[in-house]
Protein backbone atom coordinates (compact mmCIF):
# COMPACT_ATOMS: atom_id res chain seq x y z
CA UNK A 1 101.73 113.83 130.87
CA UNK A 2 98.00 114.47 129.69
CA UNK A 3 97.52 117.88 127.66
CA UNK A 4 93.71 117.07 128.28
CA UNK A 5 91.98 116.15 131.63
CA UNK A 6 88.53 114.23 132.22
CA UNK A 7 86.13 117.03 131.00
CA UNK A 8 82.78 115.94 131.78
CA UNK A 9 82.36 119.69 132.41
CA UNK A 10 83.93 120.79 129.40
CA UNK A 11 82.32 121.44 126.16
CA UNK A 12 82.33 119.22 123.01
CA UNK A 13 83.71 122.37 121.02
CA UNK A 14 86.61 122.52 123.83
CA UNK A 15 87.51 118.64 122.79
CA UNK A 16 87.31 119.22 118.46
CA UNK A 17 89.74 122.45 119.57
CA UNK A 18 92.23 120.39 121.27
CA UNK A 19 91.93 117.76 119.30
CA UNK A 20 92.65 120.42 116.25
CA UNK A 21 95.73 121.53 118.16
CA UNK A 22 96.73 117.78 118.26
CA UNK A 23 96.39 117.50 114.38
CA UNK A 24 98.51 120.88 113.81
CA UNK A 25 101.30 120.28 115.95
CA UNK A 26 101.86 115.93 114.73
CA UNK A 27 100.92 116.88 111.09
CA UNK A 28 103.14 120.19 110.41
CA UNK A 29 106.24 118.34 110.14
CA UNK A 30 104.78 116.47 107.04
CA UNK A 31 103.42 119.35 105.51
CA UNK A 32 106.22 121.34 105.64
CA UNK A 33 107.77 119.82 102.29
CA UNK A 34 104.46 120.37 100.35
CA UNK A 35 104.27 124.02 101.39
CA UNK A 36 108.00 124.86 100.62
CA UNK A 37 107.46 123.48 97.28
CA UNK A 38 104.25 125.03 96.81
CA UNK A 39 105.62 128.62 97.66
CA UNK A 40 108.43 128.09 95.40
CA UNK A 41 105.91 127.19 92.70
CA UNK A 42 102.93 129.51 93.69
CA UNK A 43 105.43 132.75 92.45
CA UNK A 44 105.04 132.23 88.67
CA UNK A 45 101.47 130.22 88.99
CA UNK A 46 99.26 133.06 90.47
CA UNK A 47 100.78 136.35 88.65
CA UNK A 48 99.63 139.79 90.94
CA UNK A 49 99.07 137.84 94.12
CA UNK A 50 101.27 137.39 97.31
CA UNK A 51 103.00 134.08 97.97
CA UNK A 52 102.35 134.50 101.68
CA UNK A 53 98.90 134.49 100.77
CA UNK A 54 98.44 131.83 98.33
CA UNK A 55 100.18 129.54 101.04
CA UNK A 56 97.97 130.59 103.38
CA UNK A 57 95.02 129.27 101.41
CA UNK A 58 96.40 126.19 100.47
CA UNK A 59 97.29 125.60 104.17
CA UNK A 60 93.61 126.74 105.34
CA UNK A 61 92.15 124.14 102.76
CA UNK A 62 94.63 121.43 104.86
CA UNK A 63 93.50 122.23 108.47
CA UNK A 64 89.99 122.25 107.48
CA UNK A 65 89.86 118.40 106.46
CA UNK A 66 91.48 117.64 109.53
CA UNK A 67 89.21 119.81 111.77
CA UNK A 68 86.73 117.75 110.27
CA UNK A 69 88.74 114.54 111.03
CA UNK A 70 88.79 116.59 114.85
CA UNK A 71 85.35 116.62 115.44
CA UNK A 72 85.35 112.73 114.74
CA UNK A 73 88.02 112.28 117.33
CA UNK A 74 86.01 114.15 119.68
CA UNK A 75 83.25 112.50 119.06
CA UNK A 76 85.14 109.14 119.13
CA UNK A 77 85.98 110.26 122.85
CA UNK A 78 82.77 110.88 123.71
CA UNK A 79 81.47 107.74 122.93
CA UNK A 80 84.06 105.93 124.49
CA UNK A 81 83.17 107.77 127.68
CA UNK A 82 79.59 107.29 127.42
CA UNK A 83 79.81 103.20 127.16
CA UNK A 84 82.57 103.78 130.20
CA UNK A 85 85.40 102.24 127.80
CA UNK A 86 87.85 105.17 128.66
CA UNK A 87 89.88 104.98 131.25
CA UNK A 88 90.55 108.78 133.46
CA UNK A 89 94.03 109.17 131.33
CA UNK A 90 91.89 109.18 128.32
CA UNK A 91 93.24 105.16 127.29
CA UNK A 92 91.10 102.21 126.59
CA UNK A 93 91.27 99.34 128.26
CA UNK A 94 93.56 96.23 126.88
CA UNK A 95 90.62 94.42 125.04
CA UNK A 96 89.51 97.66 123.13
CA UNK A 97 93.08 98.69 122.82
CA UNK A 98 94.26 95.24 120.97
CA UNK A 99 91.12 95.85 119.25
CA UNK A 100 91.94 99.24 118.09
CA UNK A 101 95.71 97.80 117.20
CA UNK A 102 94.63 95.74 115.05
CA UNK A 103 92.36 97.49 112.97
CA UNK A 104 95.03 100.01 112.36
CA UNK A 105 97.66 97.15 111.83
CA UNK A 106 95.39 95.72 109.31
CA UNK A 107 94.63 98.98 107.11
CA UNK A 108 98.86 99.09 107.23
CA UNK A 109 98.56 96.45 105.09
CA UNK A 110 95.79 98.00 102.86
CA UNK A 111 96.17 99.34 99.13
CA UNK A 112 94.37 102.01 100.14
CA UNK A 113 97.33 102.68 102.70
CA UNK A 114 99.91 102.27 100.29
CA UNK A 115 97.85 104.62 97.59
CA UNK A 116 97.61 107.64 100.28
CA UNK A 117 101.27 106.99 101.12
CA UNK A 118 102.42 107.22 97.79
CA UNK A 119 100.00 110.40 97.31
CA UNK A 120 101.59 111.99 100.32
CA UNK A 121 105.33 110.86 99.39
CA UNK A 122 105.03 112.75 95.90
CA UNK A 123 103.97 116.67 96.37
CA UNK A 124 105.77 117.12 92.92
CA UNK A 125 103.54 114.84 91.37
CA UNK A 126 100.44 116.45 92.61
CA UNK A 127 101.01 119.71 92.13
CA UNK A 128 101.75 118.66 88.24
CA UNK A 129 98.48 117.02 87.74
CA UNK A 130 96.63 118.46 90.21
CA UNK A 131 96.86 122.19 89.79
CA UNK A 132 94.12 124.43 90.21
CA UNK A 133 95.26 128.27 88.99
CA UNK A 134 91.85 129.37 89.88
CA UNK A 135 91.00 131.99 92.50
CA UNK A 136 90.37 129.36 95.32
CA UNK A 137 92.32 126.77 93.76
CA UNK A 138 95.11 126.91 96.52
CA UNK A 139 92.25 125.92 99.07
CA UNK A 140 90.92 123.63 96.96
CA UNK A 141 94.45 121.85 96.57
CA UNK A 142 95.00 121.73 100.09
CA UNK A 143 91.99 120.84 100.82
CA UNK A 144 92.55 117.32 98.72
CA UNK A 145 95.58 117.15 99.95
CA UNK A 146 94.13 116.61 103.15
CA UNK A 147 91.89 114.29 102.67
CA UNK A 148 94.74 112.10 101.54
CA UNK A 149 96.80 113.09 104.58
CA UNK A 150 93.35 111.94 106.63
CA UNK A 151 93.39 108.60 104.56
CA UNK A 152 96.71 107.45 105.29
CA UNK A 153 97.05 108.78 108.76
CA UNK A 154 93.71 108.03 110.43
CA UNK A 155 94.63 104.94 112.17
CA UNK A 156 97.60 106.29 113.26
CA UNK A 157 96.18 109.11 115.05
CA UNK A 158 93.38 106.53 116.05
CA UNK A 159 96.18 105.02 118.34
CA UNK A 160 96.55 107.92 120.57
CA UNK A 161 93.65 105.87 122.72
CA UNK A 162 95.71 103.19 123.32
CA UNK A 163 98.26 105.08 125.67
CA UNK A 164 96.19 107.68 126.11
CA UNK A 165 94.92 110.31 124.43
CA UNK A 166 96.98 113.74 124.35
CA UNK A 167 99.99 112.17 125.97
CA UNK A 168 102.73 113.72 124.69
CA UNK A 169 105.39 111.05 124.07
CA UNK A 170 102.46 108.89 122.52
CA UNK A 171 102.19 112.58 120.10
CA UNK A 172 105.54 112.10 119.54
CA UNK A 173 106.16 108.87 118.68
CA UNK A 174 103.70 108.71 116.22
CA UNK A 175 104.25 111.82 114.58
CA UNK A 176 108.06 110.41 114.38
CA UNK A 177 106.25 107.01 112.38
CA UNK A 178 104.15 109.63 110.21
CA UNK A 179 107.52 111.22 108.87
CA UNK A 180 109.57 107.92 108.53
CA UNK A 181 106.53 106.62 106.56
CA UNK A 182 106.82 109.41 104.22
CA UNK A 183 110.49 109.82 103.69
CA UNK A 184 111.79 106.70 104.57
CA UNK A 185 113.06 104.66 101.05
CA UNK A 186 110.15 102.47 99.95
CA UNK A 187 112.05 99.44 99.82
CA UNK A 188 111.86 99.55 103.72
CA UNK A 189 107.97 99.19 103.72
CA UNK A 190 107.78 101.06 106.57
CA UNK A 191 104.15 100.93 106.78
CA UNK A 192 103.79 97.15 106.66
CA UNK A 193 106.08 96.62 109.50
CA UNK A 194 103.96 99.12 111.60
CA UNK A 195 101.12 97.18 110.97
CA UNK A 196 102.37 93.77 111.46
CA UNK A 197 103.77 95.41 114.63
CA UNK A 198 100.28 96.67 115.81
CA UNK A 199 98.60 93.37 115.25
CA UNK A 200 101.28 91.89 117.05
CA UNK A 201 100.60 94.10 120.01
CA UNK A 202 96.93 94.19 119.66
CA UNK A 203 96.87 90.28 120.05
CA UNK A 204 99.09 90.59 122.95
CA UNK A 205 96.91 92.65 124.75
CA UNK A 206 93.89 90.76 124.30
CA UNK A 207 95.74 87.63 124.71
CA UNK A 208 97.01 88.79 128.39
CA UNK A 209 94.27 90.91 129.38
């Protein structure tokens, strides 16, 4: 099932929106241990100020790196549809698909991968050498956070062309590998064997096309 249609009617602010909706609904699961932690630390940090509040911020600072990391979805889209390479369920054909598999297998295998997972794995860590007690420092914190999230995530959520994008068991699935990336033990390198797996498949579907 497709949440989103062909939409050469429909505006580009439409696409970044559902896009954004996308993000939000894969990425909360991951978040949720950095915001518990931050709440529970946010109490003592900002003295006269609600929790609620300071959460809020820090969450707001999140969502807006990966609105921006929406838009260049959307736009992503656009331009797939505009050299014809998307298909009416919003997938890619098996040549651009292998192609896209393997550039995400490949930056599995990155040390810039394994850097943003490690960010990502350690809230307590950040939050320790990272804190900002400043009036907008819980946006500002959540706002780097993001951009973290965005840097080991991106070519995960890059996928969603391959199957299609906004199909809901392809939203699922990979929001399943974003969570066993982050809490699985690191001795199971995780991320490696999702990449290996991706060029695997990206071969495959060149190979076969």
């Amino acid at each position: 099932m497709n949440l989103l249609a062909p939409h050469a009617h429909s505006s580009y602010a439409a696409s970044v929106l559902l896009y954004f909706m996308m993000m939000v609904v894969m990425m909360m699961p991951a978040l949720m241990p950095w915001l518990r932690l931050f709440g529970r630390m946010a109490g003592d940090a900002y003295p006269g100020r609600r929790t609620g509040l300071v959460v809020g911020q820090f969450t707001a600072g999140y969502l807006v790196v990966w609105c921006g990391y929406s838009a260049a979805a959307a736009t992503m889209q656009d331009g797939l549809q505009y050299f014809a390479l998307l298909r009416l369920n919003l997938s890619v054909g098996m040549t651009v698909g292998g192609i896209l598999l393997i550039t995400a297998g490949l930056f599995q295998l990155t040390s810039m991968k394994e850097a943003c997972l490690a960010h990502c794995r350690s809230p307590l860590s950040f939050f320790l050498t990272r804190w900002d007690g400043g009036p907008r420092g819980p946006f500002k914190m959540g706002a780097h956070h993001g951009v973290w999230c965005v840097g080991c995530c991106w070519a995960l959520m890059v996928l969603s062309f391959v199957l299609g994008a906004m199909n809901l068991l392809w939203m699922a699935i990979l929001t399943t590998m974003i969570v066993a990336e982050q809490r699985a033990p690191r001795r199971w390198h995780l991320s490696r064997c999702f990449g290996m797996a991706f060029i695997a498949w990206g071969v495959a579907l060149i190979v076969i096309r």
